[in-house]
C-alpha atoms as a PDB file:
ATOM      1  CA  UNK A   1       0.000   0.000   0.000  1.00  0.00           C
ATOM      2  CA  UNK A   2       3.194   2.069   0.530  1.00  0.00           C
ATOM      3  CA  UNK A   3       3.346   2.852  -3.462  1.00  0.00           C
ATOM      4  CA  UNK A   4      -0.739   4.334  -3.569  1.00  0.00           C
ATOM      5  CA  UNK A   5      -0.999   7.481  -3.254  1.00  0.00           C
ATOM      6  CA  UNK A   6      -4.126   9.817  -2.821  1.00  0.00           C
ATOM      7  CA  UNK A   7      -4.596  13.279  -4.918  1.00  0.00           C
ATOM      8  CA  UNK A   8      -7.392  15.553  -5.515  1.00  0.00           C
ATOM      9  CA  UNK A   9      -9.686  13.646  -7.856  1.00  0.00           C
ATOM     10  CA  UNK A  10     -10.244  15.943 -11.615  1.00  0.00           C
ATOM     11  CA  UNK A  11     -13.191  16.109 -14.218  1.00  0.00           C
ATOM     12  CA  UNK A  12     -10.164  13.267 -15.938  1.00  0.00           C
ATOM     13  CA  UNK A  13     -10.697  10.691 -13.445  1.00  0.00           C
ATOM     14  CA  UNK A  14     -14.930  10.929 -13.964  1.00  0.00           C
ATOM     15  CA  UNK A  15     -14.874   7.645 -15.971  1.00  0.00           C
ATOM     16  CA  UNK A  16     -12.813   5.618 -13.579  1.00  0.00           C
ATOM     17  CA  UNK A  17     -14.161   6.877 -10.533  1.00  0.00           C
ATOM     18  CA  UNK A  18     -18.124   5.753 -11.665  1.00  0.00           C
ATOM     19  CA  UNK A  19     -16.617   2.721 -12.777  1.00  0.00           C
ATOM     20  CA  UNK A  20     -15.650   2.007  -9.141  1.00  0.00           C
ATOM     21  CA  UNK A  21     -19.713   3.887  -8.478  1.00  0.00           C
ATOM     22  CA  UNK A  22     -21.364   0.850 -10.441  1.00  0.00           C
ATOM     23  CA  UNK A  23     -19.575  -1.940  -9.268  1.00  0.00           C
ATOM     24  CA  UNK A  24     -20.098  -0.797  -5.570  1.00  0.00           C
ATOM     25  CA  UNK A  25     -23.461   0.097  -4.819  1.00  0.00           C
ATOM     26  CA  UNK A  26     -26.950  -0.987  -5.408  1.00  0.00           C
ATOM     27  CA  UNK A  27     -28.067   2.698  -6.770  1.00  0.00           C
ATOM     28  CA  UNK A  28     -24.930   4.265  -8.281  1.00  0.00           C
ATOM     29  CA  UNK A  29     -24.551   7.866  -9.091  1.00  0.00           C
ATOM     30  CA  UNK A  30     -24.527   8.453 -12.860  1.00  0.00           C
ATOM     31  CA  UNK A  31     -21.453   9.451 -14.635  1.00  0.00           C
ATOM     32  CA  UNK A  32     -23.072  13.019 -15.216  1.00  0.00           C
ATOM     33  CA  UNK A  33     -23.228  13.187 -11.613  1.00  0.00           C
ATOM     34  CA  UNK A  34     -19.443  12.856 -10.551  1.00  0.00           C
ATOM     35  CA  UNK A  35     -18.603  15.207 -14.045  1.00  0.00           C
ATOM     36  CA  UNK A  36     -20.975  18.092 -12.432  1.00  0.00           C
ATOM     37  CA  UNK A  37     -19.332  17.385  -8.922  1.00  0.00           C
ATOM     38  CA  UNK A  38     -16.250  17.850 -10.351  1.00  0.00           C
ATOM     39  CA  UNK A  39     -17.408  21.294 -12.552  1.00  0.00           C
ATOM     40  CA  UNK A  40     -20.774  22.861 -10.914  1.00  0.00           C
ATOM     41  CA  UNK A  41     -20.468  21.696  -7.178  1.00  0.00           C
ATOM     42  CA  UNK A  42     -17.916  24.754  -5.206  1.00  0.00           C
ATOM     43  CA  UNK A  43     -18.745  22.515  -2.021  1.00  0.00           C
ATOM     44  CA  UNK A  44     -17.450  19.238  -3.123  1.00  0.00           C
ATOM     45  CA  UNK A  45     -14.014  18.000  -3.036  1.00  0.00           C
ATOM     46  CA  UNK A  46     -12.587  14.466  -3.708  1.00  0.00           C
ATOM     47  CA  UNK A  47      -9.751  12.494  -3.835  1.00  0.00           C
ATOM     48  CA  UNK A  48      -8.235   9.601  -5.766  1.00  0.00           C
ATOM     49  CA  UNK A  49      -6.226   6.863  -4.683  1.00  0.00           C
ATOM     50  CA  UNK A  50      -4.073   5.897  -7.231  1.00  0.00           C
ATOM     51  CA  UNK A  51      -1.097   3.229  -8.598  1.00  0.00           C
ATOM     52  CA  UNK A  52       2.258   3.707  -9.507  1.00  0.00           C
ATOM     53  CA  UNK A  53       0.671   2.868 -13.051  1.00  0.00           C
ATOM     54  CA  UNK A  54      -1.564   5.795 -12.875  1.00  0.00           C
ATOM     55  CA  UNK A  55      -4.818   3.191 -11.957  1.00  0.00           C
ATOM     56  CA  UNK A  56      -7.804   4.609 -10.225  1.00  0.00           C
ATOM     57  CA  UNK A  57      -8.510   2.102  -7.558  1.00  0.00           C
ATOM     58  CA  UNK A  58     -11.238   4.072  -5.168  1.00  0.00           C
ATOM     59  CA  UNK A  59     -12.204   7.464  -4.374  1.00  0.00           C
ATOM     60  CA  UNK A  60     -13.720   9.251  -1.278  1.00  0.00           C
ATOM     61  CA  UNK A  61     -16.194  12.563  -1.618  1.00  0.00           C
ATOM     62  CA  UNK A  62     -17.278  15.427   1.010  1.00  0.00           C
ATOM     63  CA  UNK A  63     -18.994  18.555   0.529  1.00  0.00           C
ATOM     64  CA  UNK A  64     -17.931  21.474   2.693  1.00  0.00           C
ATOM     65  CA  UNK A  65     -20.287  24.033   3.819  1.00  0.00           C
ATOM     66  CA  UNK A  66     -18.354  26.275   6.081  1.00  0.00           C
ATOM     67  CA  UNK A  67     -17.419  23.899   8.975  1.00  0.00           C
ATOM     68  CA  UNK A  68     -19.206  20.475   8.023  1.00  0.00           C
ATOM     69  CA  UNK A  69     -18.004  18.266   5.834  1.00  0.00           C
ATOM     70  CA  UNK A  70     -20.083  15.239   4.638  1.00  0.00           C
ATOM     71  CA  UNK A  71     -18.871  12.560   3.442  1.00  0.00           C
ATOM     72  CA  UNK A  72     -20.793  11.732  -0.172  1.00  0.00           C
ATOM     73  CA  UNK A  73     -19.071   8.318  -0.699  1.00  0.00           C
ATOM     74  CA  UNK A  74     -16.210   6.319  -0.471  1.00  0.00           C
ATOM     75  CA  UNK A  75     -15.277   2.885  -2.367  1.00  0.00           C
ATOM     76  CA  UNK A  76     -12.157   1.278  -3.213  1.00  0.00           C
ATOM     77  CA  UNK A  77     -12.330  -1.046  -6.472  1.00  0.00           C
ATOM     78  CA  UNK A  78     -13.097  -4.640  -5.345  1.00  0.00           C
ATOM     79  CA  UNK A  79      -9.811  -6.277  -6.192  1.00  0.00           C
ATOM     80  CA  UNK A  80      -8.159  -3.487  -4.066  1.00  0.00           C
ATOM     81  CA  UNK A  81     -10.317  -4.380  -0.739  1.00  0.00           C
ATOM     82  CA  UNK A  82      -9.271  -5.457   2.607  1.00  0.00           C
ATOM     83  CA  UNK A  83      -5.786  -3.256   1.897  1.00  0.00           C
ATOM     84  CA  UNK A  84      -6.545  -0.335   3.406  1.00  0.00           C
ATOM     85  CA  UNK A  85      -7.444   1.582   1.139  1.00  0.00           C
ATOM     86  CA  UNK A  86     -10.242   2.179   2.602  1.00  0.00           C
ATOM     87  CA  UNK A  87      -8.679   3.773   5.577  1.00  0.00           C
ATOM     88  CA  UNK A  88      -6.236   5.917   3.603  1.00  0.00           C
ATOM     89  CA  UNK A  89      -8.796   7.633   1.805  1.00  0.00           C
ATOM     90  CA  UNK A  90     -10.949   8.373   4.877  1.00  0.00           C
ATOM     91  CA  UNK A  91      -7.987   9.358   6.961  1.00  0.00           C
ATOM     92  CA  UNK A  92      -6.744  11.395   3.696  1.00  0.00           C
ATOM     93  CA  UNK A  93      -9.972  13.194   2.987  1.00  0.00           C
ATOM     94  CA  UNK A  94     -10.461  14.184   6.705  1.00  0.00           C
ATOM     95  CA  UNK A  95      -7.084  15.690   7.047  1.00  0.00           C
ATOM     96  CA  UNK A  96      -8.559  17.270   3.706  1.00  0.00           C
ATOM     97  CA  UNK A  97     -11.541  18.202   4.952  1.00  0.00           C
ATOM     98  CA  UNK A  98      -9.572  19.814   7.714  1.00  0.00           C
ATOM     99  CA  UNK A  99      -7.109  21.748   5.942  1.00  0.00           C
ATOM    100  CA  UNK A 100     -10.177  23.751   4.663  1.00  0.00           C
ATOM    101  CA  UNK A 101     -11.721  24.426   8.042  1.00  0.00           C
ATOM    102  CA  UNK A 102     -14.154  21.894   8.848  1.00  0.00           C
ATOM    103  CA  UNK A 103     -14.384  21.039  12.522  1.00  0.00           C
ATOM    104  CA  UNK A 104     -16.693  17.789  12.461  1.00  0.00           C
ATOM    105  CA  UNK A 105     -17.870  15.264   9.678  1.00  0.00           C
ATOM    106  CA  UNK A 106     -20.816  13.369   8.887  1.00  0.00           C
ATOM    107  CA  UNK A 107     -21.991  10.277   7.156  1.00  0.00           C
ATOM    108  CA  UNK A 108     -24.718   7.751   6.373  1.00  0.00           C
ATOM    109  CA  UNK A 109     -23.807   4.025   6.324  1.00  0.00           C
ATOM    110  CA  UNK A 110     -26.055   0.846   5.469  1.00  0.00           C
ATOM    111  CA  UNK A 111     -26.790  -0.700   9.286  1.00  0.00           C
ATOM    112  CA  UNK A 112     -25.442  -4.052   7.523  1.00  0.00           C
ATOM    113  CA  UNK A 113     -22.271  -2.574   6.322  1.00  0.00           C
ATOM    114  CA  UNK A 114     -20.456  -3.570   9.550  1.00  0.00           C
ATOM    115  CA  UNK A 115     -17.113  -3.511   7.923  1.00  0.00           C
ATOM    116  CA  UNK A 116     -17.240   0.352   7.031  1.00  0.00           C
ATOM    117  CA  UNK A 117     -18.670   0.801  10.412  1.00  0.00           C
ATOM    118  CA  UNK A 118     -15.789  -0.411  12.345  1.00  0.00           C
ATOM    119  CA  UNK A 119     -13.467   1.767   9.872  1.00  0.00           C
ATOM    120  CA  UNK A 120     -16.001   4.747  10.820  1.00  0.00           C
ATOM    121  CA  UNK A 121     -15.702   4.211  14.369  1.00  0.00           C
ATOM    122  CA  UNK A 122     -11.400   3.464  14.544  1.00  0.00           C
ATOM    123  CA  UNK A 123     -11.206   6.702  12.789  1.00  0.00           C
ATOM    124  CA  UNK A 124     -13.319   8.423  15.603  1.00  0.00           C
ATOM    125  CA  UNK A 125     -16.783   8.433  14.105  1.00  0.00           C
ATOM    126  CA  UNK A 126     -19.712   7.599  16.957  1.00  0.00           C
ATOM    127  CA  UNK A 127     -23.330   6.626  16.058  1.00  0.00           C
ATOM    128  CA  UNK A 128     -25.843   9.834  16.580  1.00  0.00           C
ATOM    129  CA  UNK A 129     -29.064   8.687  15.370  1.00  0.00           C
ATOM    130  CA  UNK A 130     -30.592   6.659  13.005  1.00  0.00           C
ATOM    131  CA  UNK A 131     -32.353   7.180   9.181  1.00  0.00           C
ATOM    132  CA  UNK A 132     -35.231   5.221   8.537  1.00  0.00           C
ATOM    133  CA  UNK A 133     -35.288   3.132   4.913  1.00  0.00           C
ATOM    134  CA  UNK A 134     -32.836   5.433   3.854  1.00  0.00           C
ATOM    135  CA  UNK A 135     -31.968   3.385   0.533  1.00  0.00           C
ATOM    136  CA  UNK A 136     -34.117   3.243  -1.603  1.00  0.00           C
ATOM    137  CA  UNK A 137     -32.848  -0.261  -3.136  1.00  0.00           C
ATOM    138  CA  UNK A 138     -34.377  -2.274   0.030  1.00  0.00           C
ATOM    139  CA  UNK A 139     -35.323   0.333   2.536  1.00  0.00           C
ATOM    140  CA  UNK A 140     -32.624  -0.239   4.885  1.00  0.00           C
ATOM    141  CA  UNK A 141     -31.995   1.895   7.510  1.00  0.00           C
ATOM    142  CA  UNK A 142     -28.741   4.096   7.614  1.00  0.00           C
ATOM    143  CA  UNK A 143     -26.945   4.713  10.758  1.00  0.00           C
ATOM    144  CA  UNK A 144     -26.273   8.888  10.992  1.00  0.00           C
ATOM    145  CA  UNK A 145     -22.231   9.007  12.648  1.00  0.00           C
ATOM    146  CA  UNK A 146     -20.712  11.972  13.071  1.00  0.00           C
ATOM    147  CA  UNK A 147     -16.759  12.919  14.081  1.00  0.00           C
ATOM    148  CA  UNK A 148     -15.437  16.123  16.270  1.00  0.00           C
ATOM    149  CA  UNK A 149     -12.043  14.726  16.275  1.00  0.00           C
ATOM    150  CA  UNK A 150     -10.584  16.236  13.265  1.00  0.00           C
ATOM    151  CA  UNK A 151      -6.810  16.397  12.522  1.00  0.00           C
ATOM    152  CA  UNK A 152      -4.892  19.592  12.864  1.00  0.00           C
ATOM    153  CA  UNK A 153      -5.062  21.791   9.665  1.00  0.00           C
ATOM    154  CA  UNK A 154      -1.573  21.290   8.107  1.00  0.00           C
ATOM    155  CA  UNK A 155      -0.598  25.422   7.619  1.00  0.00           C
ATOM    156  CA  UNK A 156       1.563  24.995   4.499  1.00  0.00           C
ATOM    157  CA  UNK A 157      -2.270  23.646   2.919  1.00  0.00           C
ATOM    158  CA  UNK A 158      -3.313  25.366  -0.117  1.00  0.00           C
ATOM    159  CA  UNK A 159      -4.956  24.738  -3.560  1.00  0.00           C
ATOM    160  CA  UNK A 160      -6.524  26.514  -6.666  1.00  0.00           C
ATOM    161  CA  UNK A 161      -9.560  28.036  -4.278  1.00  0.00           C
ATOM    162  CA  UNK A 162      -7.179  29.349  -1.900  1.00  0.00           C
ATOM    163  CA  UNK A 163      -7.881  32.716  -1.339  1.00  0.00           C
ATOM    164  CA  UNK A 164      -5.080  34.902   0.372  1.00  0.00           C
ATOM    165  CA  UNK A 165      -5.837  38.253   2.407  1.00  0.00           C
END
């Protein structure tokens, strides 16, 4: 895992990244959908994990508004999983998240998805409350988490929407 690295996904890796979409969840976003996060959405940021061979193997999403973040969706391609992958690109998109200011995060997960769970909760996510038949595939329930515990911002952070004073 030492040779992926993470970067901020572009309107590039679209095709890859809803590749990885459709072969993760029951109701994947369309295509059009991760091209307009990528050009329309000034609240959304994601990132990439990526081979040495320049491979998209999973992707994690948040939108910002001023100090939430919420994360959209995170899934690493299937012959990838049980790496941790997984964990990098959480971890890497909440040290993300707090480089731009966010103070606590948010999430939905499926109540049978016990393996992202127990990522959610090692990374300092706690259960708040609960969303009845949230997905629309089967009606399951999604359990609400939230985190306070957010890295330090790292100070020498900046990118395109930096804006100086």
């Amino acid at each position: 895992m030492a040779d992926i690295t993470l970067r901020r996904m572009t309107l590039a890796d679209a095709t890859a990244v809803h590749a990885i979409e459709a072969a993760t969840f029951a109701i994947p976003w369309s295509l059009q959908s991760f091209e307009e996060e990528m050009t329309r959405n000034a609240c959304a940021r994601y990132l990439v994990a990526q081979t040495p061979t320049g491979d998209i193997i999973g992707f994690a999403g948040v939108w910002v508004v001023i100090d939430e973040g919420h994360i959209t969706n995170i899934a690493v391609r299937k012959d990838y999983r049980g790496q941790g992958i997984g964990r990098l690109l959480t971890a890497g998109l909440m040290q993300y998240a707090a480089n731009l200011g966010v103070t606590y995060m948010t999430l939905e997960v499926r109540r049978s998805n016990e393996t992202a769970q127990s990522l959610y909760r090692s990374l300092g996510f706690i259960q708040v409350g609960v969303r009845k038949k949230y997905y629309e595939d089967n009606g399951e329930d999604a359990l609400f988490m939230v985190c306070d515990h957010m890295p330090p911002a790292q100070e020498d952070f900046e990118e395109p929407e930096t804006v100086r004073e």
